[in-house]
PDB file of N, CA and C in Angstrom:
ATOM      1  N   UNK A   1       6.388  14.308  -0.979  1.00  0.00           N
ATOM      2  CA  UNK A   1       5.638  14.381   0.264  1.00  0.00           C
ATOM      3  C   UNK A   1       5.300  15.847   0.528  1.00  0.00           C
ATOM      4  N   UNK A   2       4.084  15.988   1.113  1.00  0.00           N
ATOM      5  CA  UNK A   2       3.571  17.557   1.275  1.00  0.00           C
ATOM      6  C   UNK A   2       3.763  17.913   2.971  1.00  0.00           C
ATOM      7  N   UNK A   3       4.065  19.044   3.347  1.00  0.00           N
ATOM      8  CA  UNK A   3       4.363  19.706   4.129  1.00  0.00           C
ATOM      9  C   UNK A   3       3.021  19.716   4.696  1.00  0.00           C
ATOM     10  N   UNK A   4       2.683  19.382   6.090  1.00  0.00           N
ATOM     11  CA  UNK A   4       1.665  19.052   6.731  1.00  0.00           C
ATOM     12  C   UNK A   4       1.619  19.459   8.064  1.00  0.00           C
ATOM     13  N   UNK A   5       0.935  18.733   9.000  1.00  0.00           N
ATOM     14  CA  UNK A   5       1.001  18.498  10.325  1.00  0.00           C
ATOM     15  C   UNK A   5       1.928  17.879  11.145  1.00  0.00           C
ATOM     16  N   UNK A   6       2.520  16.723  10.255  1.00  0.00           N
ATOM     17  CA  UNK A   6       3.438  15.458  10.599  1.00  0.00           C
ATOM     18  C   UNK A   6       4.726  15.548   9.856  1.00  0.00           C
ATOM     19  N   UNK A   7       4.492  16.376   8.743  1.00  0.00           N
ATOM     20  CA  UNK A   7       5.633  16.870   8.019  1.00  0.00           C
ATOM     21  C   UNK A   7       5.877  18.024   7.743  1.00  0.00           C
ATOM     22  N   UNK A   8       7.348  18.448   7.617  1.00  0.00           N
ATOM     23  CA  UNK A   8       8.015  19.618   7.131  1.00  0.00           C
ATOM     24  C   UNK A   8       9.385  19.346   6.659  1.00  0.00           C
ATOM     25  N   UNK A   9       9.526  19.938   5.694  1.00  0.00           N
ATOM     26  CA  UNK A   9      10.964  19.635   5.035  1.00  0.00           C
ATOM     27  C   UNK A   9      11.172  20.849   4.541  1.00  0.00           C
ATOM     28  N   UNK A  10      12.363  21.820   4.936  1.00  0.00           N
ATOM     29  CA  UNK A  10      12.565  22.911   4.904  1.00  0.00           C
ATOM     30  C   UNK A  10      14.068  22.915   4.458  1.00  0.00           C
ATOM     31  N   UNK A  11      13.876  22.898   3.034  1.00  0.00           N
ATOM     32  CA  UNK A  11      15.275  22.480   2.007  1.00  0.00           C
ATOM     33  C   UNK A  11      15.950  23.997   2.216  1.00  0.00           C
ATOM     34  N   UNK A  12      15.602  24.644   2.419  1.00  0.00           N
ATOM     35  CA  UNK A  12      16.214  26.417   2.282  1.00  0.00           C
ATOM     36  C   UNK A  12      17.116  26.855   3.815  1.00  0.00           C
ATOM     37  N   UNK A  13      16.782  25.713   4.677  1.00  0.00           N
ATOM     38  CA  UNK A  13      18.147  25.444   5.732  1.00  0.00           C
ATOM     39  C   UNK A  13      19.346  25.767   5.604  1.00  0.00           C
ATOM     40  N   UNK A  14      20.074  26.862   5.798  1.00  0.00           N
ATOM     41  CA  UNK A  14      21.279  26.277   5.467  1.00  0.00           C
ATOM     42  C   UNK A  14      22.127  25.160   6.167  1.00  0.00           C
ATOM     43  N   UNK A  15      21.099  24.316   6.943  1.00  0.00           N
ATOM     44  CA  UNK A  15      22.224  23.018   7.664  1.00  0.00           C
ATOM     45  C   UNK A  15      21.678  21.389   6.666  1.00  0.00           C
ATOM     46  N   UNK A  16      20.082  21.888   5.970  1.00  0.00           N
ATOM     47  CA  UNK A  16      19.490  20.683   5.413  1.00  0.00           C
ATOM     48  C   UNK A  16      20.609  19.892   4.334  1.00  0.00           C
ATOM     49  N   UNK A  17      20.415  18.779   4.566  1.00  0.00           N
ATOM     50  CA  UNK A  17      20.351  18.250   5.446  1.00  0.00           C
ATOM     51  C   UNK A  17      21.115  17.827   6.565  1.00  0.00           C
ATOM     52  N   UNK A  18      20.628  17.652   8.000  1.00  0.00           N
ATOM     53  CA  UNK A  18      21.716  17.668   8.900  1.00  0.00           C
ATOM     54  C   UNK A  18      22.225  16.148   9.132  1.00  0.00           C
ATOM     55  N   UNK A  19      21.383  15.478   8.406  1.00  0.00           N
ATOM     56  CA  UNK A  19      22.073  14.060   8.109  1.00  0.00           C
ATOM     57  C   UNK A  19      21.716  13.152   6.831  1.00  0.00           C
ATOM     58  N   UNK A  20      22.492  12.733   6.789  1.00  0.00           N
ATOM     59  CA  UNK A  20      21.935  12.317   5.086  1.00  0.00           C
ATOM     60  C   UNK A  20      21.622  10.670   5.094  1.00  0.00           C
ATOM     61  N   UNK A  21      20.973  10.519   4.130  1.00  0.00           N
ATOM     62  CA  UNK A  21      20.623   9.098   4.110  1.00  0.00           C
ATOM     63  C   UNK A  21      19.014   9.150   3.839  1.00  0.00           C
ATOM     64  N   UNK A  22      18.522  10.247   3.955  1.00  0.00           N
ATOM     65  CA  UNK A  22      16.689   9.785   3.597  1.00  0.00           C
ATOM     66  C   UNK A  22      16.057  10.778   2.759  1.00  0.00           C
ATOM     67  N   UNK A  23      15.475   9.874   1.848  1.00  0.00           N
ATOM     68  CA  UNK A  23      15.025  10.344   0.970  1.00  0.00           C
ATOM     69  C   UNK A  23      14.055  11.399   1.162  1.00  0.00           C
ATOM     70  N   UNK A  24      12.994  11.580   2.363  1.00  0.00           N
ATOM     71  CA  UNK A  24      12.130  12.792   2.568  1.00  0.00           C
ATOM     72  C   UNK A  24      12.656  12.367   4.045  1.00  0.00           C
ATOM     73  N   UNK A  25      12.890  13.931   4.567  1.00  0.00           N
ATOM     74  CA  UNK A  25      13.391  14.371   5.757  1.00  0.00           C
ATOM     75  C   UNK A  25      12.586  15.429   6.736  1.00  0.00           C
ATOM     76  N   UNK A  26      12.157  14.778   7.499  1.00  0.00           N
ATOM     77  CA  UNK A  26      10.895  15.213   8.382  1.00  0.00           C
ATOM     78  C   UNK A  26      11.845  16.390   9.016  1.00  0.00           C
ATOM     79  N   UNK A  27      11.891  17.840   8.999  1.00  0.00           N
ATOM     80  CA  UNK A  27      12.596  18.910   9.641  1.00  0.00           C
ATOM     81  C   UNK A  27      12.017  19.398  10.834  1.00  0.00           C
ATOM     82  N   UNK A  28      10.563  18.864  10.816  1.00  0.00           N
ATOM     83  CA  UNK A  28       9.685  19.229  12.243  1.00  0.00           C
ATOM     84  C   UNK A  28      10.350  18.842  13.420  1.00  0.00           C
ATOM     85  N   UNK A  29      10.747  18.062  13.649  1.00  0.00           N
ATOM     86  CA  UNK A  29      11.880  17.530  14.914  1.00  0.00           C
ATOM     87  C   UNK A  29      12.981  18.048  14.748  1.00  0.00           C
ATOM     88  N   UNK A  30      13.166  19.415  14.189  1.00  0.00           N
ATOM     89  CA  UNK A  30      14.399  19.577  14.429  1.00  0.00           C
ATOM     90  C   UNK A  30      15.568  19.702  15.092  1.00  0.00           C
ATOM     91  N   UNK A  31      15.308  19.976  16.126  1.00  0.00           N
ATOM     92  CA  UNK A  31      15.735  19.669  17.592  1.00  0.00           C
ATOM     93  C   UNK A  31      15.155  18.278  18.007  1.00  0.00           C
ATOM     94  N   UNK A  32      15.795  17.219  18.361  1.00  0.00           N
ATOM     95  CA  UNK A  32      15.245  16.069  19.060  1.00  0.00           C
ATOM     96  C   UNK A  32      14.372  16.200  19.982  1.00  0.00           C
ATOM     97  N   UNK A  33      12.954  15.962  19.902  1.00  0.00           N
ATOM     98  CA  UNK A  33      12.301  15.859  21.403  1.00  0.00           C
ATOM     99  C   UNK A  33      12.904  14.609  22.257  1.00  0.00           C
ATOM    100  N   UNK A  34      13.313  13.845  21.727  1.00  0.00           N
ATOM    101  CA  UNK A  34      13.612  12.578  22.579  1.00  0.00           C
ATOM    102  C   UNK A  34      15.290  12.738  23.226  1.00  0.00           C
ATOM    103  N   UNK A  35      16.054  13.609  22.848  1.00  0.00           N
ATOM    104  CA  UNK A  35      17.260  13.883  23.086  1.00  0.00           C
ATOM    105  C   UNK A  35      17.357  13.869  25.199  1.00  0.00           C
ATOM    106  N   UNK A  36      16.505  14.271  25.529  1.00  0.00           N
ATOM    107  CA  UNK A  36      16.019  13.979  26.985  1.00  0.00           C
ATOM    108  C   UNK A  36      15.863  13.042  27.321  1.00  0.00           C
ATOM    109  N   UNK A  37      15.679  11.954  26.548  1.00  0.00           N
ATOM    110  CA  UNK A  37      15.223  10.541  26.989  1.00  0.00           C
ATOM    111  C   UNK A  37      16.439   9.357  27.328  1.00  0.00           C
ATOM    112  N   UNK A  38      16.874   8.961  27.932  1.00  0.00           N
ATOM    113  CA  UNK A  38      17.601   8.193  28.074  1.00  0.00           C
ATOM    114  C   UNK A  38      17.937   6.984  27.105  1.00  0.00           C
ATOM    115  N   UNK A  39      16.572   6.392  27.284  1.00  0.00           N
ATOM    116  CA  UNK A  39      16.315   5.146  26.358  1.00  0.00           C
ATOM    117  C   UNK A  39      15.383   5.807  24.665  1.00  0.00           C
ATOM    118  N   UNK A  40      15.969   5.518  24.229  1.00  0.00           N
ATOM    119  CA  UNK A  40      14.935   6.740  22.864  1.00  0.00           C
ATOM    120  C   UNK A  40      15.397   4.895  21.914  1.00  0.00           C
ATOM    121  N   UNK A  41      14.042   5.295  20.680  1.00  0.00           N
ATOM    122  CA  UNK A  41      14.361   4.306  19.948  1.00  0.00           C
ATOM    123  C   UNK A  41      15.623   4.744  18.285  1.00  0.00           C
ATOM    124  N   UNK A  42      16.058   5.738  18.929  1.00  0.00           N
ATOM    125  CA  UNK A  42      16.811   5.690  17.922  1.00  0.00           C
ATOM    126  C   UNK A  42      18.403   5.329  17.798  1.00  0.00           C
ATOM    127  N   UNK A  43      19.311   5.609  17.240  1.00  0.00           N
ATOM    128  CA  UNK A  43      20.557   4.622  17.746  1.00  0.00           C
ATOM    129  C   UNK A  43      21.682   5.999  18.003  1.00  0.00           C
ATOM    130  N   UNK A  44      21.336   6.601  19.264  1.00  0.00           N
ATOM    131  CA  UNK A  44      22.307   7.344  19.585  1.00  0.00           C
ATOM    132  C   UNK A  44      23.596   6.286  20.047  1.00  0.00           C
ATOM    133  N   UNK A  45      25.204   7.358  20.318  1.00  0.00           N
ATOM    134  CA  UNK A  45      25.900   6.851  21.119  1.00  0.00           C
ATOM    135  C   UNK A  45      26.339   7.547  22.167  1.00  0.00           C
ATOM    136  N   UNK A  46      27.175   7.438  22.878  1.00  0.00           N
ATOM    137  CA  UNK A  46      27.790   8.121  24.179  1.00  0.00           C
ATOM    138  C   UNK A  46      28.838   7.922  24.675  1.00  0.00           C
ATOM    139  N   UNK A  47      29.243   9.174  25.063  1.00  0.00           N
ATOM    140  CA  UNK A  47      30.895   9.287  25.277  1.00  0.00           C
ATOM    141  C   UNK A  47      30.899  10.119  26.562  1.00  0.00           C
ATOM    142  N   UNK A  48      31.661   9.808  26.723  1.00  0.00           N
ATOM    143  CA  UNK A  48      32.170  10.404  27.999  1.00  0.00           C
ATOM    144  C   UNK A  48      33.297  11.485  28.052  1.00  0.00           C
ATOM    145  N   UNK A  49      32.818  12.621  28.860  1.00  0.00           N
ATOM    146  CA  UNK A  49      33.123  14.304  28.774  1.00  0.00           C
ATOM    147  C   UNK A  49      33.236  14.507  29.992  1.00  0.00           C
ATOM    148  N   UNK A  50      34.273  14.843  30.501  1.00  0.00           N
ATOM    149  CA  UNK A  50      34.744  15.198  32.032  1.00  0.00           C
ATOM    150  C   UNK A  50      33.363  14.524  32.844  1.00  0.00           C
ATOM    151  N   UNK A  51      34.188  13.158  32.838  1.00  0.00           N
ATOM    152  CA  UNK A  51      33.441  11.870  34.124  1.00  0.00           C
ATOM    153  C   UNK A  51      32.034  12.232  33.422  1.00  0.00           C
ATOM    154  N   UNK A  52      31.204  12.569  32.504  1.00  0.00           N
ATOM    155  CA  UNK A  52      29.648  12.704  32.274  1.00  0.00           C
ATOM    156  C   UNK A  52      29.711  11.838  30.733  1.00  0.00           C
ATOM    157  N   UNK A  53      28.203  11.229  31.033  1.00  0.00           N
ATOM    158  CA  UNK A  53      28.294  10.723  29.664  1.00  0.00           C
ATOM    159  C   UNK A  53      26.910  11.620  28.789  1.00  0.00           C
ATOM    160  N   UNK A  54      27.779  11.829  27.967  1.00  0.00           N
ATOM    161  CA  UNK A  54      26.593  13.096  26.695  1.00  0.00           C
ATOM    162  C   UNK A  54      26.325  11.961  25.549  1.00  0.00           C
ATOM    163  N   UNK A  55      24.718  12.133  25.541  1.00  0.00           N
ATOM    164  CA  UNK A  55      24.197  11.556  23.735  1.00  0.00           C
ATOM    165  C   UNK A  55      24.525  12.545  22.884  1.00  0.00           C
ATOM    166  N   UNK A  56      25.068  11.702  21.875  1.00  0.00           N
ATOM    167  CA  UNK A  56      25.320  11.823  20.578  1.00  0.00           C
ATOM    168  C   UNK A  56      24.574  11.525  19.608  1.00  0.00           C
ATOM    169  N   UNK A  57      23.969  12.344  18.604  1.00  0.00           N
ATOM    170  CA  UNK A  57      22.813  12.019  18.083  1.00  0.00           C
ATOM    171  C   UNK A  57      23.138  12.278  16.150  1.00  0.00           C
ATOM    172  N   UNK A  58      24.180  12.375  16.205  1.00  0.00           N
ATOM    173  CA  UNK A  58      25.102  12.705  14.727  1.00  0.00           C
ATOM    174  C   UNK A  58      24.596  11.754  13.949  1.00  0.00           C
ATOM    175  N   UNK A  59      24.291  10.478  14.125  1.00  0.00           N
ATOM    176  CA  UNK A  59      24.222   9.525  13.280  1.00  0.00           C
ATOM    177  C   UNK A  59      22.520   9.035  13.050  1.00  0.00           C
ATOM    178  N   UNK A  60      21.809   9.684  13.885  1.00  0.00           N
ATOM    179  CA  UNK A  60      20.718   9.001  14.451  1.00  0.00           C
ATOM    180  C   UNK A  60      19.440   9.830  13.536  1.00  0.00           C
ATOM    181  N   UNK A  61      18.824   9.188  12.662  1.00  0.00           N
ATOM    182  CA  UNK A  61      17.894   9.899  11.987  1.00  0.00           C
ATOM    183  C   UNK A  61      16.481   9.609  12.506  1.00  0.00           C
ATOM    184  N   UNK A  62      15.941   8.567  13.201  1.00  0.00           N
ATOM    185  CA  UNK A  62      15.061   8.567  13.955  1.00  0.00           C
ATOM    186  C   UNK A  62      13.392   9.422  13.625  1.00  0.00           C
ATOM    187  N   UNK A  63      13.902  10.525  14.607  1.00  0.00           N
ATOM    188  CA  UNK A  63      12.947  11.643  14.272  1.00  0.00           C
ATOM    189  C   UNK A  63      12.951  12.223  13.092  1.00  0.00           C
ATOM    190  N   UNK A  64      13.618  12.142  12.246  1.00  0.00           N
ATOM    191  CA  UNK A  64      13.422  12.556  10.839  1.00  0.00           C
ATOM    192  C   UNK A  64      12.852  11.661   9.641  1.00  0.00           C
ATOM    193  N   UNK A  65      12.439  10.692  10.398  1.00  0.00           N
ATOM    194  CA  UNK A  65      12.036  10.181   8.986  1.00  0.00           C
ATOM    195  C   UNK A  65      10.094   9.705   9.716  1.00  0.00           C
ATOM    196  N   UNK A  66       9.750  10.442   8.163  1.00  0.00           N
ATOM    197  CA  UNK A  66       8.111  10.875   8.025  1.00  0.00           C
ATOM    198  C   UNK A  66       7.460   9.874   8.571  1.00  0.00           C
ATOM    199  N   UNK A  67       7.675   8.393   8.904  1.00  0.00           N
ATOM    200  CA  UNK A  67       7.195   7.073   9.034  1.00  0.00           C
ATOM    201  C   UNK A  67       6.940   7.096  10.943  1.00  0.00           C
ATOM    202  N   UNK A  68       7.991   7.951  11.582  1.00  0.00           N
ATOM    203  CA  UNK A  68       8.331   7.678  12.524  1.00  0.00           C
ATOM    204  C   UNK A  68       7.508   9.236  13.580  1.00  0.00           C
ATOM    205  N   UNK A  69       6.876   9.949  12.963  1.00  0.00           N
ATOM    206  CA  UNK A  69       5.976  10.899  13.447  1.00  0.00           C
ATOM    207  C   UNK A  69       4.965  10.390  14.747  1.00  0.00           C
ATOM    208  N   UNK A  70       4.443   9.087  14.334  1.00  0.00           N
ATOM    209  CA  UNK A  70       3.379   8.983  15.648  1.00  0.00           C
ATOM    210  C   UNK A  70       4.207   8.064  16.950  1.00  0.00           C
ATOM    211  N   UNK A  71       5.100   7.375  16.232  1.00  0.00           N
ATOM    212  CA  UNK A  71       6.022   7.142  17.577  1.00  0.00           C
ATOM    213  C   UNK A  71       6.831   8.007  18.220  1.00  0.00           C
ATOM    214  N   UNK A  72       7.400   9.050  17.704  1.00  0.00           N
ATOM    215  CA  UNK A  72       7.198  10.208  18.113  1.00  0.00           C
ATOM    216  C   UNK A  72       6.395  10.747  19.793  1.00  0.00           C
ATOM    217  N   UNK A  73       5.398  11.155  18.839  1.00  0.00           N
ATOM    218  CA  UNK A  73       4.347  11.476  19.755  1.00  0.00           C
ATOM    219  C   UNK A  73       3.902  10.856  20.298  1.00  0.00           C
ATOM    220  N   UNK A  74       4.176   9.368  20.375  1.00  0.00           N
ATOM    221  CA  UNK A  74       3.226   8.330  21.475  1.00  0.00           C
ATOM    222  C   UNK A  74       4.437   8.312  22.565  1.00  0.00           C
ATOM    223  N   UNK A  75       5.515   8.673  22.243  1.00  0.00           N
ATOM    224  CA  UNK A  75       6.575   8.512  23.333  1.00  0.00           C
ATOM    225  C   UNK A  75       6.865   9.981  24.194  1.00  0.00           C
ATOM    226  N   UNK A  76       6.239  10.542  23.731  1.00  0.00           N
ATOM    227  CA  UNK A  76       6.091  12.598  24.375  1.00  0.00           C
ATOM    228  C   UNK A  76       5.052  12.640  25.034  1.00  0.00           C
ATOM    229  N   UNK A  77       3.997  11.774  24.170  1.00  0.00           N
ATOM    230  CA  UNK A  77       2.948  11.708  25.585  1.00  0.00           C
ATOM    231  C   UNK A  77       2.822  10.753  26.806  1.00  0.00           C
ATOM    232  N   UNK A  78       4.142   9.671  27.039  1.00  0.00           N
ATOM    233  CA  UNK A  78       4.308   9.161  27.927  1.00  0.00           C
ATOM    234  C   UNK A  78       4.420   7.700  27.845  1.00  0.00           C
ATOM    235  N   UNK A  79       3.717   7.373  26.657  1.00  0.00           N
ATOM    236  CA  UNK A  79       3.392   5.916  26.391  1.00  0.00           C
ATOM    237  C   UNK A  79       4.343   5.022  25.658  1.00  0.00           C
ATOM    238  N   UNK A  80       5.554   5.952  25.249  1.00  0.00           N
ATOM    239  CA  UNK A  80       6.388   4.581  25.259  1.00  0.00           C
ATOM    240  C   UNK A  80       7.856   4.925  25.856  1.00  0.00           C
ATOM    241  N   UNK A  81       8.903   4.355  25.610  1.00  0.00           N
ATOM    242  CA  UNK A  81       9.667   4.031  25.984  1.00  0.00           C
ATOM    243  C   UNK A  81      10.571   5.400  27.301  1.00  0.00           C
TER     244      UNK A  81
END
């Protein structure tokens, strides 16, 4: 896969990859945009930290995988979840 608009994969990370399991790893989200979102479609979990509950996003590849770019962005610009 080529490094684009919708993609970046930046193997020279020293954290790449920060989760494993996919074969091309979209690095453009590297930081979660959806990490703000309450309801996100990816499979965070949550725990609870002095009475607060924090997402956990350790497991959750979501935004990293190349397929998942325009849902992405259809959910940043308001239109989904």
């Amino acid at each position: 896969m080529k490094n684009s608009y919708c993609f970046f994969e930046n193997k020279e990370c020293e954290y790449f990859p920060c989760h494993d399991g996919l074969e091309y790893f979209n690095c453009l989200f590297c930081y979660c945009p959806l990490y703000g979102k309450k309801h996100c479609p990816g499979n965070p979990e949550w725990m609870k930290k002095n009475e607060e509950e924090i997402k956990v996003c350790t497991n959750c590849t979501f935004p990293h995988r190349p397929e998942n770019y325009e849902a992405v962005i259809h959910i940043l610009k308001g239109n989904g979840k």
